[in-house]
N, C-alpha and C. Protein backbone atom coordinates (compact mmCIF):
# COMPACT_ATOMS: atom_id res chain seq x y z
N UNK A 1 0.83 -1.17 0.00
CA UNK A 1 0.00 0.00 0.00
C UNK A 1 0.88 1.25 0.00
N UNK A 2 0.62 2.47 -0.38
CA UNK A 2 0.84 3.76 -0.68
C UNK A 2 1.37 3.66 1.03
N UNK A 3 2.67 4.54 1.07
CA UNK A 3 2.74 5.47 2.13
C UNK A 3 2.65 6.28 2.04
N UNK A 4 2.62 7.34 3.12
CA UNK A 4 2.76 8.98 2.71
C UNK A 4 3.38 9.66 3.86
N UNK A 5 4.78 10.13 3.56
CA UNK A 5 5.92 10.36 4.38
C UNK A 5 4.98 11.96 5.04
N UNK A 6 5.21 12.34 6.10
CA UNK A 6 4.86 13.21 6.91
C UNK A 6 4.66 15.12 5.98
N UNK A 7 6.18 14.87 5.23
CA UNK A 7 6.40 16.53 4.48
C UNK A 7 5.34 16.51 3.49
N UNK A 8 4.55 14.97 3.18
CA UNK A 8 3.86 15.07 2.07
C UNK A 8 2.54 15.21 2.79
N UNK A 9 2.18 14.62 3.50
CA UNK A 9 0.71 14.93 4.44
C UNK A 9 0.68 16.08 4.80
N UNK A 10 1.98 17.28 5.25
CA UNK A 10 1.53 18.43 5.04
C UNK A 10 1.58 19.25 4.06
N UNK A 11 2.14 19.29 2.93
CA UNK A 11 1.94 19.82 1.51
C UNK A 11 0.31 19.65 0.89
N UNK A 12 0.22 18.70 1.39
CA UNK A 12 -1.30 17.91 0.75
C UNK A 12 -2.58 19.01 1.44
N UNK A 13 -2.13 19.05 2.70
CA UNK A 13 -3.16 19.74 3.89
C UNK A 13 -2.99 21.47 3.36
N UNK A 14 -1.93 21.71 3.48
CA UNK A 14 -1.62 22.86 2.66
C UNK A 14 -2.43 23.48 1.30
N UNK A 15 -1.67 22.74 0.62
CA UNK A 15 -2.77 22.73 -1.13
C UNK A 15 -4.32 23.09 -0.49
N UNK A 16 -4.70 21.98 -0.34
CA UNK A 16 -5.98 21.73 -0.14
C UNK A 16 -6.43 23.31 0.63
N UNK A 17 -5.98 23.25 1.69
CA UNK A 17 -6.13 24.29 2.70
C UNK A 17 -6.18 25.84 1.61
N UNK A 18 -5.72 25.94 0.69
CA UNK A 18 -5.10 27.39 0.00
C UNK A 18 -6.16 27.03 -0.97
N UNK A 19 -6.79 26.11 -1.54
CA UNK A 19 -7.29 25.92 -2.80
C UNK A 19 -8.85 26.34 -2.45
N UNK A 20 -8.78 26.32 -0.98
CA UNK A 20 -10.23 26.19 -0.33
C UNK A 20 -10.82 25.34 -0.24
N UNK A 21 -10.50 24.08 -0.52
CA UNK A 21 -11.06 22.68 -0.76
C UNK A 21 -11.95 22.32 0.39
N UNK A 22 -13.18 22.08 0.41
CA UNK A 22 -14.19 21.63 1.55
C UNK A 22 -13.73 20.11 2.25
N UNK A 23 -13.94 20.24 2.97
CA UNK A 23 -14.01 19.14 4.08
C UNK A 23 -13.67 17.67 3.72
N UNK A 24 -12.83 17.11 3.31
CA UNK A 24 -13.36 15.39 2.72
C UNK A 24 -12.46 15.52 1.70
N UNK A 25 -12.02 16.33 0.83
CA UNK A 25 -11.00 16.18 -0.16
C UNK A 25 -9.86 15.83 0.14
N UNK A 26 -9.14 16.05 -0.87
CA UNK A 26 -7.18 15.19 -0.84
C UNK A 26 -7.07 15.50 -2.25
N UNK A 27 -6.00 14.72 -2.50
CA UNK A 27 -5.14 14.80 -3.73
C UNK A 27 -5.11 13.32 -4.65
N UNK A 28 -5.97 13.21 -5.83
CA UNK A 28 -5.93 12.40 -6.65
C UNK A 28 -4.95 11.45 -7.65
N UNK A 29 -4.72 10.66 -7.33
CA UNK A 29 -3.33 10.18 -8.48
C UNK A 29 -4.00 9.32 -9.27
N UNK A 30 -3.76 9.70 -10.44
CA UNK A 30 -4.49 8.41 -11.79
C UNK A 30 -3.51 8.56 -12.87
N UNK A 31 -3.68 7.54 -13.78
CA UNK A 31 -2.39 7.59 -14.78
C UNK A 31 -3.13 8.36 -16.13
N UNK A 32 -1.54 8.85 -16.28
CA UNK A 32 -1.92 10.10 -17.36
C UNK A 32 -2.03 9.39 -18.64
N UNK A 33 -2.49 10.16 -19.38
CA UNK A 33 -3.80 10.34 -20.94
C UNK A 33 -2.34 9.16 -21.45
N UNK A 34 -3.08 8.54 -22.61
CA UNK A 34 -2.05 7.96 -23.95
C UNK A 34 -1.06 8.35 -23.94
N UNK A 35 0.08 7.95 -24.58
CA UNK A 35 1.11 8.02 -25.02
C UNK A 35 2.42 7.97 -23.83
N UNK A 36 1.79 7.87 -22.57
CA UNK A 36 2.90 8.60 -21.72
C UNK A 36 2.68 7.45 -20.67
N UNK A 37 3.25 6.16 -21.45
CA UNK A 37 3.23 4.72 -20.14
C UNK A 37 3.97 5.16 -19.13
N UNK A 38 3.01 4.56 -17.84
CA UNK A 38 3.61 4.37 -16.57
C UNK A 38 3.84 5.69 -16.04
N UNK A 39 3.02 7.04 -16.69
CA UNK A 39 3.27 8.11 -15.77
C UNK A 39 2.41 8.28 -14.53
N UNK A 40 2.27 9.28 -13.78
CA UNK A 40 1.13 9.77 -12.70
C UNK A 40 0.69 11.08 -13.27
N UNK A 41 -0.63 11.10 -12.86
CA UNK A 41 -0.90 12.90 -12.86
C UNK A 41 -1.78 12.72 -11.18
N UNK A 42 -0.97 14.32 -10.72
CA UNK A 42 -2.07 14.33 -9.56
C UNK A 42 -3.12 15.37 -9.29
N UNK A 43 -3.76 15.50 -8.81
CA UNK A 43 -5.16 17.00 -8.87
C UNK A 43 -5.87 16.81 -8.02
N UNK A 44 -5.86 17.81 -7.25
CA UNK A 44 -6.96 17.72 -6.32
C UNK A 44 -8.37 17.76 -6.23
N UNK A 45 -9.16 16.64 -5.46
CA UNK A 45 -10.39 16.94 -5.79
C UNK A 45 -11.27 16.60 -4.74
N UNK A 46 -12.49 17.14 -4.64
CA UNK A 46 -13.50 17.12 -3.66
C UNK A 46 -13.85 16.10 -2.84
N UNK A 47 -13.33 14.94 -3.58
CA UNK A 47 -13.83 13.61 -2.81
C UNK A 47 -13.34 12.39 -3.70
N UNK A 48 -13.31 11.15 -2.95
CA UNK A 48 -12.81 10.26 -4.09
C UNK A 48 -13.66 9.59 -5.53
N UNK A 49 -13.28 9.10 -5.85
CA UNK A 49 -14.56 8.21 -6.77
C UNK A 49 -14.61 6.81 -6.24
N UNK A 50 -15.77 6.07 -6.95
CA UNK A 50 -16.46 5.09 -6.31
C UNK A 50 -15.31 4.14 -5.82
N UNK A 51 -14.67 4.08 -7.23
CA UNK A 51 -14.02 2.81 -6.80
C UNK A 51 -12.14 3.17 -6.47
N UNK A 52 -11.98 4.07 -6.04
CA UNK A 52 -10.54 4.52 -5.46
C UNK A 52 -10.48 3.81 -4.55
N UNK A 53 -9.04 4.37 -4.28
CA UNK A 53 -8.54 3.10 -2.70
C UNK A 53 -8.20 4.81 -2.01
N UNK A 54 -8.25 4.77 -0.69
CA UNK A 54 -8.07 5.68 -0.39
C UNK A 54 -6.90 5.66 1.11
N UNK A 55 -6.29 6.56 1.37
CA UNK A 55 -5.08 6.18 1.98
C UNK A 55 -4.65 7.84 2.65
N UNK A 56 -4.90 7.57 4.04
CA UNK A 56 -5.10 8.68 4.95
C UNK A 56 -4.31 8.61 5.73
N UNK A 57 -3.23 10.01 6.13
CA UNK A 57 -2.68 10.08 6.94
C UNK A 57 -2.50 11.67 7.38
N UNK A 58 -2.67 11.40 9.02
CA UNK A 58 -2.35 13.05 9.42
C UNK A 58 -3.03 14.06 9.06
N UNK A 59 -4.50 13.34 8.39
CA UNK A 59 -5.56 14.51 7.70
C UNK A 59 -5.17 14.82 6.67
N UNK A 60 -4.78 14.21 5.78
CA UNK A 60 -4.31 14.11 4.26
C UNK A 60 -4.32 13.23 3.38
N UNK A 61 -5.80 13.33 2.42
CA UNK A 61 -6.40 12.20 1.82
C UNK A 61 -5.37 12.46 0.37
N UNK A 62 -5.36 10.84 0.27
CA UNK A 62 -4.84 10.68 -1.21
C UNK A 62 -6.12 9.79 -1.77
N UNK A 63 -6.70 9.48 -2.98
CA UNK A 63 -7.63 8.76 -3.78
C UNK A 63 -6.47 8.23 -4.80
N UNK A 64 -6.79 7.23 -4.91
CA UNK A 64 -5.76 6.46 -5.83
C UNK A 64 -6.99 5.68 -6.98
N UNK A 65 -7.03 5.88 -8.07
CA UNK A 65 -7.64 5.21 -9.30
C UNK A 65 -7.23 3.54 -9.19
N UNK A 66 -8.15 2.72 -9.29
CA UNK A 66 -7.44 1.18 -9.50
C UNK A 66 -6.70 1.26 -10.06
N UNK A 67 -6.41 1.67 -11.80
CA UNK A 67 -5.43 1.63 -12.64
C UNK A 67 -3.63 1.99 -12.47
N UNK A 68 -4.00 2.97 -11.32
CA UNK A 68 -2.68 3.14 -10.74
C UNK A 68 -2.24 2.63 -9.43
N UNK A 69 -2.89 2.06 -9.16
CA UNK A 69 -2.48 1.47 -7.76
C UNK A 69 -1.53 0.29 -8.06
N UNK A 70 -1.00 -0.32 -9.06
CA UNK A 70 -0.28 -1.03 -9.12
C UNK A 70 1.42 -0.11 -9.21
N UNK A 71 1.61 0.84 -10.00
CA UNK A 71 2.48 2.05 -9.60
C UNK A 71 2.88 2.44 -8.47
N UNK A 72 1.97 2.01 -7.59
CA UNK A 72 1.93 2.78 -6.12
C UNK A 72 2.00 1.94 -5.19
N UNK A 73 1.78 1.26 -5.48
CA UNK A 73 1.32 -0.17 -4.10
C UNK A 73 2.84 -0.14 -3.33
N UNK A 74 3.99 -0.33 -3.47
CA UNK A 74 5.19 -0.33 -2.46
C UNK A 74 5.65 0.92 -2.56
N UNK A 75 5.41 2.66 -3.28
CA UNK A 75 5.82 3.60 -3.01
C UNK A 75 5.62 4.16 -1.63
N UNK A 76 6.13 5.48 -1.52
CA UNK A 76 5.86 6.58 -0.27
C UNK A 76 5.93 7.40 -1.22
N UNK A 77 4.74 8.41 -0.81
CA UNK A 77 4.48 9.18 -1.50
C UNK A 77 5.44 10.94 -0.35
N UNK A 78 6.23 11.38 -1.26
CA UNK A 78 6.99 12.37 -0.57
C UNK A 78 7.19 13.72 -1.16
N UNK A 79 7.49 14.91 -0.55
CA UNK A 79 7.21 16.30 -1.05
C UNK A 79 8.47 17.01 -0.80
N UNK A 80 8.69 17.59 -1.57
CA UNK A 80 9.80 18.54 -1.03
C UNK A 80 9.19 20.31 -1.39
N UNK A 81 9.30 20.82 -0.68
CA UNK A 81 8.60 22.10 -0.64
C UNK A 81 10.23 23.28 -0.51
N UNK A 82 9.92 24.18 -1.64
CA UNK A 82 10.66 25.33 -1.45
C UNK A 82 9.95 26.41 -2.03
N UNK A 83 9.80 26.95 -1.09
CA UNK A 83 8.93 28.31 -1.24
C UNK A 83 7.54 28.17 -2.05
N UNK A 84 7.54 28.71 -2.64
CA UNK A 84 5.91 28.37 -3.13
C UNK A 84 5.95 27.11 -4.01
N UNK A 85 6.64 26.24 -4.04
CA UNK A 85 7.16 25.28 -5.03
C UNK A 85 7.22 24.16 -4.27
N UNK A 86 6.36 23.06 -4.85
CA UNK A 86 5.87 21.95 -4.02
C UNK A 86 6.04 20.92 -5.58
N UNK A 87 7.45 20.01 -4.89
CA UNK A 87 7.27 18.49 -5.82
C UNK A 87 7.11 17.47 -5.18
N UNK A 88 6.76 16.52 -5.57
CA UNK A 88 5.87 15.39 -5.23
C UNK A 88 6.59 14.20 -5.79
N UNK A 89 7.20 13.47 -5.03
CA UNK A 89 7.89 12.02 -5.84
C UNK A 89 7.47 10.61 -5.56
N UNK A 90 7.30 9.69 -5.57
CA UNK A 90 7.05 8.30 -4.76
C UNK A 90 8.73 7.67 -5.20
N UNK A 91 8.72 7.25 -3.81
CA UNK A 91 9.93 6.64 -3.54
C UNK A 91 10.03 4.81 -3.25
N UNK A 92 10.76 4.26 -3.23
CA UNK A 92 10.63 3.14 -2.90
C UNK A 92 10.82 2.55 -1.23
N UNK A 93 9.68 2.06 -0.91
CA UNK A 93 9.62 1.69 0.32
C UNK A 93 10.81 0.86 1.13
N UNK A 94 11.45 1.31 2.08
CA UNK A 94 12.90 0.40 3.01
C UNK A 94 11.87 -0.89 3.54
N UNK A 95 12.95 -1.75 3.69
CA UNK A 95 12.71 -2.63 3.66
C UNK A 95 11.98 -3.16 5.28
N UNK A 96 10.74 -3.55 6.38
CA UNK A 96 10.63 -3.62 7.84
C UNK A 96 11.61 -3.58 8.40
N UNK A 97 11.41 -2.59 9.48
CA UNK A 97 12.94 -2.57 10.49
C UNK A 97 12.27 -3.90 11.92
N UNK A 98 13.31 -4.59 11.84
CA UNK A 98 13.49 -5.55 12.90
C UNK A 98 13.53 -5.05 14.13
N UNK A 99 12.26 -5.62 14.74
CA UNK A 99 11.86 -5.25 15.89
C UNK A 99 12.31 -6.44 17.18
C-alpha cells in the first residue's frame, strides 16, 4: 500500500487548505492520458470516486484510481517544498525494520 511520508501529508493539507477545498478532499493520483506509459498525474479533488482506494494520513487524503495502484502499491508518496514550489515524488519503500 501507498505510504505517505509526513512533508507530504503536510503539503497535501496545505494545497488543499489554499485551494479552499471543503471538508473530505485530498489529492488524486491516476495515470496520465495515452502516449505517456507508466506516468502519474495528480489533482486535487472534492472527494474520491467510487471505486478509489483511499489512503489517509495526518488529515491528508490521497484517492488512488485502480489503474494506478499497481504504480503505487510499495511507493511513499513524498514532497519537497521550497517556497511556493511543491514536488511530489514516490519513492521506494525500506525494507521492515526488525523489531
Amino acid at each position: 500500500m501507498l505510504a505517505i511520508s509526513p512533508a507530504a501529508s503536510e503539503a497535501i493539507r496545505d494545497l488543499l487548505a489554499a485551494s479552499e477545498m471543503p471538508e473530505g478532499s485530498g489529492m488524486r493520483i491516476t495515470l496520465a492520458g495515452s502516449g505517456t506509459a507508466g506516468a502519474l498525474e495528480i489533482s486535487l479533488r472534492e472527494g474520491p470516486e467510487a471505486e478509489d482506494e483511499i489512503v489517509e494520513v495526518a488529515g491528508a487524503a490521497v484517492f488512488i484510481e485502480p489503474q494506478a495502484l499497481p504504480l503505487v502499491d510499495d511507493k511513499v508518496l513524498d514532497a519537497h517544498v521550497e517556497r511556493d514550489h511543491i514536488a511530489f515524488a514516490l519513492l521506494q519503500q525500506g525494507p521492515p525494520s526488525a523489531s
